[in-house]
C-alpha atoms as a PDB file:
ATOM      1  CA  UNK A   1     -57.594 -57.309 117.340  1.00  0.00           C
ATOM      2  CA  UNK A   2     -57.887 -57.259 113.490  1.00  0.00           C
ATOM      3  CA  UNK A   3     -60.815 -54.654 113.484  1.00  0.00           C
ATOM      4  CA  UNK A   4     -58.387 -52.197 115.713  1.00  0.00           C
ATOM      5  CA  UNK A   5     -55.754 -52.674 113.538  1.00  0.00           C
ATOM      6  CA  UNK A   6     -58.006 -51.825 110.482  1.00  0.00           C
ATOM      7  CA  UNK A   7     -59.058 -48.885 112.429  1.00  0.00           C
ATOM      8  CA  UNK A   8     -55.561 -47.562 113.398  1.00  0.00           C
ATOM      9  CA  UNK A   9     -54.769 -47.789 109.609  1.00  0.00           C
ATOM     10  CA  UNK A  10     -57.806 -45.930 108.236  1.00  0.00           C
ATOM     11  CA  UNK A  11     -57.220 -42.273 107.512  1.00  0.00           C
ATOM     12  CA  UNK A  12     -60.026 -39.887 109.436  1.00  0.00           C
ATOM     13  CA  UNK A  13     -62.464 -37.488 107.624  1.00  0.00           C
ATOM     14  CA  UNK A  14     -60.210 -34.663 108.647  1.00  0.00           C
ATOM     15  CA  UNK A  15     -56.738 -36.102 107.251  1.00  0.00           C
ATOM     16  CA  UNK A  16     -58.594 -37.243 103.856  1.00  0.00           C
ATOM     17  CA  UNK A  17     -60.003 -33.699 103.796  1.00  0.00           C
ATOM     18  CA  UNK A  18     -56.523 -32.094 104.148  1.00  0.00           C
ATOM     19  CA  UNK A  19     -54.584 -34.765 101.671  1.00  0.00           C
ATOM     20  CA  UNK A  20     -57.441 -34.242  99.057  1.00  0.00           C
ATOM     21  CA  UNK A  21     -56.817 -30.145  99.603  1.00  0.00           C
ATOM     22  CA  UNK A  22     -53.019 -30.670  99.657  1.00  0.00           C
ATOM     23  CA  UNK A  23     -53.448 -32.655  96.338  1.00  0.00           C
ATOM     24  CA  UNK A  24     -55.220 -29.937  94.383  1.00  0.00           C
ATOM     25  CA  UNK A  25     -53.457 -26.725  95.794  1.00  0.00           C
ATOM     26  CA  UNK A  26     -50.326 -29.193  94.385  1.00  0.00           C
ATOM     27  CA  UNK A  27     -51.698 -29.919  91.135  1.00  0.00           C
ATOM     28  CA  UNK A  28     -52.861 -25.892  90.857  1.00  0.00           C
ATOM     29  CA  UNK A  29     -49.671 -24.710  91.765  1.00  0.00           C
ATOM     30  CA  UNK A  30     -47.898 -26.365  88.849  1.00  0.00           C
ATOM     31  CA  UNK A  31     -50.126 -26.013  86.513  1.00  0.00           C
ATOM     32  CA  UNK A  32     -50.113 -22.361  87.685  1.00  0.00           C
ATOM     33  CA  UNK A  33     -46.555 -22.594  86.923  1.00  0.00           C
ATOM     34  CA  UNK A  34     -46.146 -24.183  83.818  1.00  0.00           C
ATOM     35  CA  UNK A  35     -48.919 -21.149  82.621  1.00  0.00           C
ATOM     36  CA  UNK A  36     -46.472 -18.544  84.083  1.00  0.00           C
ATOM     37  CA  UNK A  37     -43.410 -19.857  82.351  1.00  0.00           C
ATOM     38  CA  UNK A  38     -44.390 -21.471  78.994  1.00  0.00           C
ATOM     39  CA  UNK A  39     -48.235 -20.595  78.420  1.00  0.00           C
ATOM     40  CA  UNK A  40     -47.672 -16.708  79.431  1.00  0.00           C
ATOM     41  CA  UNK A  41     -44.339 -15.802  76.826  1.00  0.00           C
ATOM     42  CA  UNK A  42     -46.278 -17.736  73.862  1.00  0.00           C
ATOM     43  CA  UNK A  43     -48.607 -15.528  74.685  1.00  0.00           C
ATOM     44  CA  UNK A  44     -46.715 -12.507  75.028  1.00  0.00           C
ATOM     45  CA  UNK A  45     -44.951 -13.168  71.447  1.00  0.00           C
ATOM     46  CA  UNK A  46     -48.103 -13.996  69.820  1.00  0.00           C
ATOM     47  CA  UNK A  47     -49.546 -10.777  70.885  1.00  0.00           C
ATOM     48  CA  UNK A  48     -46.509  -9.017  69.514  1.00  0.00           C
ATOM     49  CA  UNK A  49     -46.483 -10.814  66.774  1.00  0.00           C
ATOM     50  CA  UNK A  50     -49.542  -9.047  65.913  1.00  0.00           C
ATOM     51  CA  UNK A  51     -48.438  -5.972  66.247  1.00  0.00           C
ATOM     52  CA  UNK A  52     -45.488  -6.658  63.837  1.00  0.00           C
ATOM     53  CA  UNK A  53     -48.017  -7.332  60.737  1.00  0.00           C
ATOM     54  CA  UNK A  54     -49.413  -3.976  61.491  1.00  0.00           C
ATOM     55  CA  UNK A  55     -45.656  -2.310  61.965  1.00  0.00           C
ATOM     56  CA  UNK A  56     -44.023  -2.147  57.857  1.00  0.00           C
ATOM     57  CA  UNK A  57     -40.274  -2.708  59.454  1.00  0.00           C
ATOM     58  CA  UNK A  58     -37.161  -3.546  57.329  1.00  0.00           C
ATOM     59  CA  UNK A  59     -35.418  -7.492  58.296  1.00  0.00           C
ATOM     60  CA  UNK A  60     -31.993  -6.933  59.576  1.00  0.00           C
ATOM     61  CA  UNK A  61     -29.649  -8.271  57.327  1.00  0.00           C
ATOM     62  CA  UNK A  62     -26.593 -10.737  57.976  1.00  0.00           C
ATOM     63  CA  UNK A  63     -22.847 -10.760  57.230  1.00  0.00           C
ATOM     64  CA  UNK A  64     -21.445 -12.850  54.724  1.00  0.00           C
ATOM     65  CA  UNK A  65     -17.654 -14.006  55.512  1.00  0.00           C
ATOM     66  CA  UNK A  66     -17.698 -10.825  58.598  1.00  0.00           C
ATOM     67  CA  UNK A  67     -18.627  -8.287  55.431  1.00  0.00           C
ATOM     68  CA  UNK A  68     -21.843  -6.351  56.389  1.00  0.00           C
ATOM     69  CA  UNK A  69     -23.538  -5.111  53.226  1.00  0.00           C
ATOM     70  CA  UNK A  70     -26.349  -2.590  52.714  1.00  0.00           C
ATOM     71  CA  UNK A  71     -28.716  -4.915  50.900  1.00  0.00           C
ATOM     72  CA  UNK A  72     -30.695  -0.982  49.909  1.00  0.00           C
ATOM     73  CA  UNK A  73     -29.691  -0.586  46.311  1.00  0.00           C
ATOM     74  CA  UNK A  74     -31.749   2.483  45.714  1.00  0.00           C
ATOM     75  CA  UNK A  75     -32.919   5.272  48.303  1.00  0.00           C
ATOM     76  CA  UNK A  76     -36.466   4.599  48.862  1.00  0.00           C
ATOM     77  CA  UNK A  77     -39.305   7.107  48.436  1.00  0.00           C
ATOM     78  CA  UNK A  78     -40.034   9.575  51.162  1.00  0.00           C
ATOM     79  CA  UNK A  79     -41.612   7.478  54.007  1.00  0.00           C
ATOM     80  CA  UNK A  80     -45.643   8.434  54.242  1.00  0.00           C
ATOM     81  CA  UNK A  81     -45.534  10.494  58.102  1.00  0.00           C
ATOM     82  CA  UNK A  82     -48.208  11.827  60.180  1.00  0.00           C
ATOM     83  CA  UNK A  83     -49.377  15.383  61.322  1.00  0.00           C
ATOM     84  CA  UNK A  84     -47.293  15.410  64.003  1.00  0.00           C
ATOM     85  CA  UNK A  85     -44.353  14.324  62.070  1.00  0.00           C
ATOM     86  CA  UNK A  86     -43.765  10.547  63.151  1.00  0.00           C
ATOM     87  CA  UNK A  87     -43.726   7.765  60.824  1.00  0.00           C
ATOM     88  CA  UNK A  88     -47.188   6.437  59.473  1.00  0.00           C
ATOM     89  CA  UNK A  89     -45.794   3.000  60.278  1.00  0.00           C
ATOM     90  CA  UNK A  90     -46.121   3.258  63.759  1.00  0.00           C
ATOM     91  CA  UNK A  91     -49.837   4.830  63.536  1.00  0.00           C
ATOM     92  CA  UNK A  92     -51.659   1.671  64.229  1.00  0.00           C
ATOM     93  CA  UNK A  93     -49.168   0.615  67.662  1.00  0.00           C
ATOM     94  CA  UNK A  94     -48.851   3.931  68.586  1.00  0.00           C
ATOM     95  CA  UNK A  95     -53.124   4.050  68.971  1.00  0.00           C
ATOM     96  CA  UNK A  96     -52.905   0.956  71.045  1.00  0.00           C
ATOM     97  CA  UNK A  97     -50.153   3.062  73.559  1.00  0.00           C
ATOM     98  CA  UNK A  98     -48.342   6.405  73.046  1.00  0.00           C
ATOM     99  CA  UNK A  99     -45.533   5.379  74.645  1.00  0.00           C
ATOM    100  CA  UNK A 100     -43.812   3.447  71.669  1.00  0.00           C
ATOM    101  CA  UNK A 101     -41.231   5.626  70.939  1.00  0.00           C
ATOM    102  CA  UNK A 102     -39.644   2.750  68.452  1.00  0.00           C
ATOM    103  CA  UNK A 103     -39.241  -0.808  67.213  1.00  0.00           C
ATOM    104  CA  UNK A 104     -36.094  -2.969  68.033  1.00  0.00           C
ATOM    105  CA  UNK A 105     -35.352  -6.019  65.312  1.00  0.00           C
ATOM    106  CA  UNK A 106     -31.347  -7.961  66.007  1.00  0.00           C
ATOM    107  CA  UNK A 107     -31.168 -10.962  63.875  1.00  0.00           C
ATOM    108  CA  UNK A 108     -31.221 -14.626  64.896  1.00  0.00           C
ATOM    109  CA  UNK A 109     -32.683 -13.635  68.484  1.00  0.00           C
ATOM    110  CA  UNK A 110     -36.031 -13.730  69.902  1.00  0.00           C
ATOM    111  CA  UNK A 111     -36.021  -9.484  70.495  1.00  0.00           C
ATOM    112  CA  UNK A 112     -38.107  -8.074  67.579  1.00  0.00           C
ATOM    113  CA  UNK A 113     -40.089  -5.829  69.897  1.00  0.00           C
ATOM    114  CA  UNK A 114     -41.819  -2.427  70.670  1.00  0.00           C
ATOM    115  CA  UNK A 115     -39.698   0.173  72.729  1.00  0.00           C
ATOM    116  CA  UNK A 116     -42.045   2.230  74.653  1.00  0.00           C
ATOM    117  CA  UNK A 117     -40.377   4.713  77.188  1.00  0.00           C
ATOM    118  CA  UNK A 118     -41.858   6.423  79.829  1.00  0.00           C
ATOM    119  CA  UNK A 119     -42.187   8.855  82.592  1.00  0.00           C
ATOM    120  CA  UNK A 120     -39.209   6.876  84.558  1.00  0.00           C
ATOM    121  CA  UNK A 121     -37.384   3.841  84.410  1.00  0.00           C
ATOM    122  CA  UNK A 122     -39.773   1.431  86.816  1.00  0.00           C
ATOM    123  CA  UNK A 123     -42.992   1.602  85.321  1.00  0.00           C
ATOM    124  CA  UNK A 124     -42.626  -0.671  82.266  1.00  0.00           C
ATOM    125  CA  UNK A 125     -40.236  -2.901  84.189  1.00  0.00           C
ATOM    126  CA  UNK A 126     -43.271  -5.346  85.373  1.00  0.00           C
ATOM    127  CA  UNK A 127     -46.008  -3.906  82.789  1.00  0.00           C
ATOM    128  CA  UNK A 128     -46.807  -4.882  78.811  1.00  0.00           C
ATOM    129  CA  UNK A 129     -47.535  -2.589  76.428  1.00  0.00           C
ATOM    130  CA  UNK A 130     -50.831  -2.675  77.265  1.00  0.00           C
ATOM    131  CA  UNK A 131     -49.462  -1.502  80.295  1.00  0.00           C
ATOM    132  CA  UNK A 132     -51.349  -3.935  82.234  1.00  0.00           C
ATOM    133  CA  UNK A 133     -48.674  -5.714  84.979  1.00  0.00           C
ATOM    134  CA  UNK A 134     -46.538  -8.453  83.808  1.00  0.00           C
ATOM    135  CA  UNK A 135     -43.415  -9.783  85.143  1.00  0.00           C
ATOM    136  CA  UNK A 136     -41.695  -9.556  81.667  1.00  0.00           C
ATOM    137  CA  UNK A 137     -42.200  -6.132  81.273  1.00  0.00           C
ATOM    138  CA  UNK A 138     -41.436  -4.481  78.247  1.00  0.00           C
ATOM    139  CA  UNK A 139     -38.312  -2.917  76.535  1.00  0.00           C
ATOM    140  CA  UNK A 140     -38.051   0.456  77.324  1.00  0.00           C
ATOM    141  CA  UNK A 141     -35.968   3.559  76.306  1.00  0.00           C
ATOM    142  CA  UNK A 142     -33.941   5.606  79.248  1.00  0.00           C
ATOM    143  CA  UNK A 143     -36.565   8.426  80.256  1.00  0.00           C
ATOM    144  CA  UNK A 144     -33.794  10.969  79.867  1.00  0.00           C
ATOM    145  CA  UNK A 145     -33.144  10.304  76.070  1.00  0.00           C
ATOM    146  CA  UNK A 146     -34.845  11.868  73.678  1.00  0.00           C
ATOM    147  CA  UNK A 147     -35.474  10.193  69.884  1.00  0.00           C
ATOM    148  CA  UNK A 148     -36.121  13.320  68.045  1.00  0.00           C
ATOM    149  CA  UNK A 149     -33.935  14.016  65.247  1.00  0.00           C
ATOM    150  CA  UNK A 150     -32.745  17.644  66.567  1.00  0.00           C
ATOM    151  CA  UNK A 151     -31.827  15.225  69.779  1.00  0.00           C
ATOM    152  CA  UNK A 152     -28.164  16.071  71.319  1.00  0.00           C
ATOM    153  CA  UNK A 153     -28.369  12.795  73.160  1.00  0.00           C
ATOM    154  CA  UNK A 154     -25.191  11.235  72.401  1.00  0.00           C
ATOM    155  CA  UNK A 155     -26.307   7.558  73.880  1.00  0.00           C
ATOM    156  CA  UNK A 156     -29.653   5.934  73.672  1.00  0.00           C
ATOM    157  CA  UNK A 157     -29.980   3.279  76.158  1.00  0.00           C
ATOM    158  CA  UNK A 158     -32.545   0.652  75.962  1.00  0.00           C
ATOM    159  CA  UNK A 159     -33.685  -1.589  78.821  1.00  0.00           C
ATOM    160  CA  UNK A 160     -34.957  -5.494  78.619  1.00  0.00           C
ATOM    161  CA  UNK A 161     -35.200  -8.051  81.277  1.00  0.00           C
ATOM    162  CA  UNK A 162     -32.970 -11.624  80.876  1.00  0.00           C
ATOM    163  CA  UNK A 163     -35.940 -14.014  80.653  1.00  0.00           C
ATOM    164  CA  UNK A 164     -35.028 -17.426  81.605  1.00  0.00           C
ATOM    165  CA  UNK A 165     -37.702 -18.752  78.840  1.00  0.00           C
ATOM    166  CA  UNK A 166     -35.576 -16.774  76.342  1.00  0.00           C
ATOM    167  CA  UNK A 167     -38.115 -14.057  76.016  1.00  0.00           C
ATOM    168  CA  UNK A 168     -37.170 -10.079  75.676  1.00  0.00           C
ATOM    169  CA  UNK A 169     -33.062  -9.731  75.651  1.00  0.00           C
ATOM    170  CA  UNK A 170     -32.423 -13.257  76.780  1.00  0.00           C
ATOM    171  CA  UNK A 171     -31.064 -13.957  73.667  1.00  0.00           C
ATOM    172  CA  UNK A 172     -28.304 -11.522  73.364  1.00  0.00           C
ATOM    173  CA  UNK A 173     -26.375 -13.336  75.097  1.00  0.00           C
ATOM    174  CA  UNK A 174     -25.613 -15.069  71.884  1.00  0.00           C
ATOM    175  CA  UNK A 175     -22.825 -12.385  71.200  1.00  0.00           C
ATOM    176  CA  UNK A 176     -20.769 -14.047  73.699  1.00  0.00           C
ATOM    177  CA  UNK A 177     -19.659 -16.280  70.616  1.00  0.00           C
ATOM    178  CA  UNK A 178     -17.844 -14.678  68.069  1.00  0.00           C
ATOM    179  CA  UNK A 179     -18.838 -16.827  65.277  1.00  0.00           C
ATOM    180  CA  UNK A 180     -22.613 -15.138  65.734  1.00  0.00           C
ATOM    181  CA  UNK A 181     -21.276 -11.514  66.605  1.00  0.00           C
ATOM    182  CA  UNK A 182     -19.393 -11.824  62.854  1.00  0.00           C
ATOM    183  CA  UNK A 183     -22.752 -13.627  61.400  1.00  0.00           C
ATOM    184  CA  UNK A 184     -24.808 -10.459  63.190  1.00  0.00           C
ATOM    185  CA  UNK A 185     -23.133  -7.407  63.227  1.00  0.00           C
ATOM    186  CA  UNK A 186     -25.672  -5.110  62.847  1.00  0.00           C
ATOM    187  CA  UNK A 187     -29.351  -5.102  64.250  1.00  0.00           C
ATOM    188  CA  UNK A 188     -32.421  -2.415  63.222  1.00  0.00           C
ATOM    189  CA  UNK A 189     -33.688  -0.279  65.487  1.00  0.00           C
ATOM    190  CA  UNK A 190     -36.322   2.438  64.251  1.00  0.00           C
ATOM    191  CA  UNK A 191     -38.005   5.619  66.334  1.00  0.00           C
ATOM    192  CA  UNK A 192     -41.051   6.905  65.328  1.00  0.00           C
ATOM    193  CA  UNK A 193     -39.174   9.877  63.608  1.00  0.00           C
ATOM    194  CA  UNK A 194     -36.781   8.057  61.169  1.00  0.00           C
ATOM    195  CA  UNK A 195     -35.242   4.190  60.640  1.00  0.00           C
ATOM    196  CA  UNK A 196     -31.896   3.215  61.851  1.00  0.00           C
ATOM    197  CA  UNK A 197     -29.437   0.586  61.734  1.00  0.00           C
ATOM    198  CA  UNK A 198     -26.465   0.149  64.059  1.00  0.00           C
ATOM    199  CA  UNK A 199     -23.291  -1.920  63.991  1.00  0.00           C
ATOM    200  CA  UNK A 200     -22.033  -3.577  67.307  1.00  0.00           C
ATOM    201  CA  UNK A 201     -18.657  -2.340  68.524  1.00  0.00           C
ATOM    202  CA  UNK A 202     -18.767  -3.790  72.752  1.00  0.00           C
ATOM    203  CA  UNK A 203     -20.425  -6.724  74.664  1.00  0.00           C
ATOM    204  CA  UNK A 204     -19.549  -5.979  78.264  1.00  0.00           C
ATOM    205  CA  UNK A 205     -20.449  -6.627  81.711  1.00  0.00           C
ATOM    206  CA  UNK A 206     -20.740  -4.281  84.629  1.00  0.00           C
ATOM    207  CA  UNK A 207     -22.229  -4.469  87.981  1.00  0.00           C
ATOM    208  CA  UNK A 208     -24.503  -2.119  89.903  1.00  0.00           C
ATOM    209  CA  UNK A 209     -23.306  -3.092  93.339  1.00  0.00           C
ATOM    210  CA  UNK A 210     -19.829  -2.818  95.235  1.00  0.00           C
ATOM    211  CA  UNK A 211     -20.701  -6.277  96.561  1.00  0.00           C
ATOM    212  CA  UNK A 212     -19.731  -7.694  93.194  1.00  0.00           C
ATOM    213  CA  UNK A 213     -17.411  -5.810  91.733  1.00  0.00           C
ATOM    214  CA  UNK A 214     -16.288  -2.233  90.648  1.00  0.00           C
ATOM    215  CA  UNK A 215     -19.395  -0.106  89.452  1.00  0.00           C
ATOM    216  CA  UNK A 216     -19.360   1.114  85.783  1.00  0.00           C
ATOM    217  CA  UNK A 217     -21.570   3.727  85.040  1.00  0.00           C
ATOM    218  CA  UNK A 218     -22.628   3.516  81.657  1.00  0.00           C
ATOM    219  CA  UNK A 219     -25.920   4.556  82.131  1.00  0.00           C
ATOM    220  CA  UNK A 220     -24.894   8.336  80.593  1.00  0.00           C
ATOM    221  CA  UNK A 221     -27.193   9.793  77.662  1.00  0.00           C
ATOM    222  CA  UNK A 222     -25.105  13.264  77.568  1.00  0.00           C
ATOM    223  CA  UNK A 223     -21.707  14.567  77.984  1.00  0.00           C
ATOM    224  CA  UNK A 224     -20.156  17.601  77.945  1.00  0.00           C
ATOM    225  CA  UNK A 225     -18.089  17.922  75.191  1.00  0.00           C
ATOM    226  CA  UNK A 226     -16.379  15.360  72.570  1.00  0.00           C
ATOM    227  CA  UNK A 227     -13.714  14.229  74.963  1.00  0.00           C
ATOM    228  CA  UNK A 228     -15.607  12.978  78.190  1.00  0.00           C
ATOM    229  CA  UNK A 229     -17.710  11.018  75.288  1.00  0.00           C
ATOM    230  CA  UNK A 230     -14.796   9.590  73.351  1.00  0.00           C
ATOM    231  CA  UNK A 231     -13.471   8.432  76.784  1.00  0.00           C
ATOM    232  CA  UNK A 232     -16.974   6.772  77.389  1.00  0.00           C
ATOM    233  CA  UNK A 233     -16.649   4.905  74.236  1.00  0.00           C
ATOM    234  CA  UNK A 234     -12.970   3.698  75.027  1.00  0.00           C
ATOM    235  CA  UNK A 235     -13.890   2.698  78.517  1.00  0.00           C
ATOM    236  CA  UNK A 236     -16.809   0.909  76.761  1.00  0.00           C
ATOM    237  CA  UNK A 237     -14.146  -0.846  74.585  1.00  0.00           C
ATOM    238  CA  UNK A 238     -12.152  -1.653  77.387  1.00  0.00           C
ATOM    239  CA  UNK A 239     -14.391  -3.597  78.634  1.00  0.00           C
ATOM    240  CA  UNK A 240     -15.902  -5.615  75.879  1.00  0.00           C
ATOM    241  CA  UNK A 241     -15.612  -9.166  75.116  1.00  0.00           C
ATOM    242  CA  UNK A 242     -14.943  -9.169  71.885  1.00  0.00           C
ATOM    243  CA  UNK A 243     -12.367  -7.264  70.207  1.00  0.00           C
ATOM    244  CA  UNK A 244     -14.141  -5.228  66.850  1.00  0.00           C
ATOM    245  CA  UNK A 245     -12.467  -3.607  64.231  1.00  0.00           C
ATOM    246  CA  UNK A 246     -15.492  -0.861  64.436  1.00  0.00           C
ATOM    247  CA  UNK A 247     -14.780   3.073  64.651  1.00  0.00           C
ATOM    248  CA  UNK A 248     -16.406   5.386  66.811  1.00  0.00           C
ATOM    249  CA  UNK A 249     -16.088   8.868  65.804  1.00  0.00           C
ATOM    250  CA  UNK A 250     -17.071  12.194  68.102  1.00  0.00           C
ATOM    251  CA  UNK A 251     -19.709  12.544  65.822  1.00  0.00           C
ATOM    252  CA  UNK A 252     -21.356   9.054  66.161  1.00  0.00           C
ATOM    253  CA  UNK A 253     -24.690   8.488  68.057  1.00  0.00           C
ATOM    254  CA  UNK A 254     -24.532   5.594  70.186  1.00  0.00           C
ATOM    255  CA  UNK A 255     -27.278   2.791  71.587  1.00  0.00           C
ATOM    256  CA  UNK A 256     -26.799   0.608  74.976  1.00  0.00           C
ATOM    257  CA  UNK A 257     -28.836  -2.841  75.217  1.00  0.00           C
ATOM    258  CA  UNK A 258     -28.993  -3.329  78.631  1.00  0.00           C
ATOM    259  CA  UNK A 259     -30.029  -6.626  80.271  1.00  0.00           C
ATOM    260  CA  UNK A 260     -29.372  -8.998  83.423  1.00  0.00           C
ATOM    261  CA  UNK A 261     -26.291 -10.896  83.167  1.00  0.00           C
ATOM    262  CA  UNK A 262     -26.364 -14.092  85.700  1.00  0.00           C
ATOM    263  CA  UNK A 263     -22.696 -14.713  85.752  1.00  0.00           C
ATOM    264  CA  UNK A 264     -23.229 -12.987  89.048  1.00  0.00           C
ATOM    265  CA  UNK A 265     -25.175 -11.206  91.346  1.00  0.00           C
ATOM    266  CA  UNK A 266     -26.641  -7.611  89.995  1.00  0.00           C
ATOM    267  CA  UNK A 267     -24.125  -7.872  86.818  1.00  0.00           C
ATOM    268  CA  UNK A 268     -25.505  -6.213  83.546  1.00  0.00           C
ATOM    269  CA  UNK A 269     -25.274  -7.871  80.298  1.00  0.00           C
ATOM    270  CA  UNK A 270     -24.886  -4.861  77.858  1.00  0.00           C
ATOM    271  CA  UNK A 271     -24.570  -4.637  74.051  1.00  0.00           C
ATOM    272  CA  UNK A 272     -23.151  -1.182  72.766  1.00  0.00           C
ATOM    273  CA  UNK A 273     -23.850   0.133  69.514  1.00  0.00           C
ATOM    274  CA  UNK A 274     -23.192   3.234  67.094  1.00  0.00           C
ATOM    275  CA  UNK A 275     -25.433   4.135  64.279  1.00  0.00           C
ATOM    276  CA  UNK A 276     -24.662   3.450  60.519  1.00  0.00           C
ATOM    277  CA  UNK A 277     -23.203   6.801  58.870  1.00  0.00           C
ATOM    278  CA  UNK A 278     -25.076   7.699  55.468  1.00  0.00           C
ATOM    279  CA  UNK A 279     -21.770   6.800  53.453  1.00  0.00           C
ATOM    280  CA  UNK A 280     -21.655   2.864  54.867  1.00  0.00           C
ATOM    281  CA  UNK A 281     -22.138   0.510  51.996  1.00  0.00           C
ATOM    282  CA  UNK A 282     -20.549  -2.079  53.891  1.00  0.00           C
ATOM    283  CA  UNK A 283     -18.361  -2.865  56.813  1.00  0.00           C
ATOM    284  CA  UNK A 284     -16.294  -5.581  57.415  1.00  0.00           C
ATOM    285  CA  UNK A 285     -16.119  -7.577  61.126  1.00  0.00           C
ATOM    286  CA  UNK A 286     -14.483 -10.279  60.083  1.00  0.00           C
ATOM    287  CA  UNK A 287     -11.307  -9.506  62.225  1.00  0.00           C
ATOM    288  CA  UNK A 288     -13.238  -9.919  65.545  1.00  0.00           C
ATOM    289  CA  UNK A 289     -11.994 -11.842  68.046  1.00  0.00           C
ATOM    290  CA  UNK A 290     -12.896 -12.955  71.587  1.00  0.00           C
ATOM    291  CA  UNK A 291     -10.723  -9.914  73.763  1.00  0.00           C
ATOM    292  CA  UNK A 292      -7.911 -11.126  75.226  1.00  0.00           C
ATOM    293  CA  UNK A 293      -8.115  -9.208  78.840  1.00  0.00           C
ATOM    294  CA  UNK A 294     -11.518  -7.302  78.873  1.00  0.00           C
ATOM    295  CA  UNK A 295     -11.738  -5.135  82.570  1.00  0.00           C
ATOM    296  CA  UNK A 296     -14.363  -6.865  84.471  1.00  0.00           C
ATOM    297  CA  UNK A 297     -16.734  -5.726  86.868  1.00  0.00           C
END
C-alpha cells in the first residue's frame, strides 16, 4: 500500500516535461518583459543621447518668479548652414535619416528629442529613427506642415506617444500643475532651417471619438484667413487648463504637442504653443492659474 501511494504521488515524465517548459516560457516571458519596459527606453535614450552630443542645441531656459527672460545678451554670429540651406547642426543626424526635420528640447521633462516627419502620419508611430519598428515610435511633425521659412502654415503640430515608462511626451503631463507651467513657460524647438523658442499659452484635452465626448478638431495646419485662425486660438483657450496671461496675435505661428491623455478612452493630451516674436526680452506668466471652467471633451 505504501509503494502505490508513492506512486500516485510521483509526477510522470510527461507532467515534469510540461512543468519544466511552463517554468521557463514563465521565467522568459518576464524577463522578456522587464527588457520591453525598462531595458528597451534606457536604450532608446541612450541612443538619443548620442545624437544630442552631435546636435549643438541651445538649453531651454526657466522662469524666475513667472518672468521668462531671454538669457541671449548679444545676437549670435550667422549660424554655419549647408548647400541646401539647412543648419550645419543637424548635418551629422540628418546623415543617419533625412527625415529629421527638427529637434524638440521643454525643460524639466524627459522630451529632448529628434522630430522626423514623414510621408504620413502612421509610419513613425511604431518605428525609431532608425526607422527600424519600435513600439515607442518617434516624435513626428504633421505631414501636411511644412518648416520652411517662406511656410504659410499657421500651426505646426507635433506628435509623441504617452509612454507609461515616462519616455517621449509622457512627461508633459507635468503642466497639469501650475507651479511647473510658471517654472517652464517656454520650451525650444528648432527646424533644420532656423532655431525657435515658444511660450505655452493652452494645456487641453480633446477626444477623437463620439464615444467619449465631443470631438475637437485641432488637428488644422492652415486656415483661410486671420479670423477662422484667431477663432482656433480662442477655442484653443477655451479649453485649456490653465488660464495664461499669453497673447496670440493674427500674425503668430503656432505649435501643437500632441500626446495620449489616459483620463479616458481616445482623449488627447495637447500642449499649444506660439513662437517668441523678435522684440520678446521677457514675458511674464506669473498670473497663471489653474482655469476655472475649461470646455471638456
Amino acid at each position: 500500500m505504501a509503494r502505490n501511494k508513492k506512486n500516485k504521488n510521483r509526477m510522470d515524465p510527461v507532467s515534469r516535461v510540461i512543468l519544466v517548459i511552463s517554468v521557463i516560457v514563465f521565467l522568459g516571458s518576464g524577463g522578456y518583459l522587464a527588457y520591453k519596459y525598462f531595458g528597451e527606453p534606457i536604450l532608446e535614450q541612450m541612443e538619443l543621447a548620442s545624437y544630442k552630443k552631435d546636435y549643438d542645441s541651445e538649453e531651454p531656459s526657466t522662469a524666475e518668479d513667472g518672468v521668462w527672460t531671454n538669457k541671449e545678451e548679444e545676437k549670435k554670429e550667422e549660424e554655419e548652414r549647408l548647400d541646401d540651406g539647412t543648419l550645419a547642426s543637424f548635418k551629422v543626424i540628418r546623415e543617419l535619416n533625412k527625415d529629421v526635420v527638427g529637434w524638440i528640447n521643454v525643460p524639466n521633462t524627459m522630451v529632448d528629442y529628434p522630430v522626423v516627419q514623414s510621408k504620413d502620419n502612421t509610419f513613425y508611430l511604431k518605428h525609431n529613427i532608425n526607422k527600424e519598428y519600435n513600439g515607442s515610435g518617434c516624435p513626428f511633425l504633421d505631414y501636411r506642415n511644412s518648416i520652411k521659412t517662406d511656410s504659410d502654415d499657421r500651426c505646426l503640430i507635433i506628435y509623441g506617444h504617452h509612454r507609461r515608462n515616462g519616455t517621449m511626451f509622457a512627461t508633459l503631463k507635468n503642466y497639469n500643475k501650475i507651479d511647473f507651467y510658471r517654472e517652464n513657460p517656454v520650451f525650444i524647438f528648432d527646424t533644420i532651417y532656423e532655431r525657435g523658442k515658444w511660450i505655452i499659452f493652452s494645456n487641453f484635452r480633446a477626444t477623437t471619438s463620439w464615444a467619449t465626448g465631443t470631438p475637437f478638431n485641432y488637428i488644422q495646419t492652415n486656415f483661410k484667413d486671420d479670423e477662422e485662425f484667431m477663432k482656433f486660438v480662442s477655442d484653443i483657450k477655451k479649453r485649456s487648463l490653465i488660464s495664461t496671461p499669453v497673447e496670440v496675435r493674427a500674425d503668430d505661428r503656432i505649435l501643437l504637442l500632441s500626446t495620449c491623455s489616459y483620463e479616458k478612452s481616445n482623449w488627447r493630451m495637447v500642449i499649444a504653443a506660439r513662437k517668441i516674436r523678435d522684440d520678446e526680452e521677457s514675458i511674464d506668466v506669473s498670473s497663471a492659474v489653474m482655469a476655472s471652467n475649461p470646455i471638456m471633451p
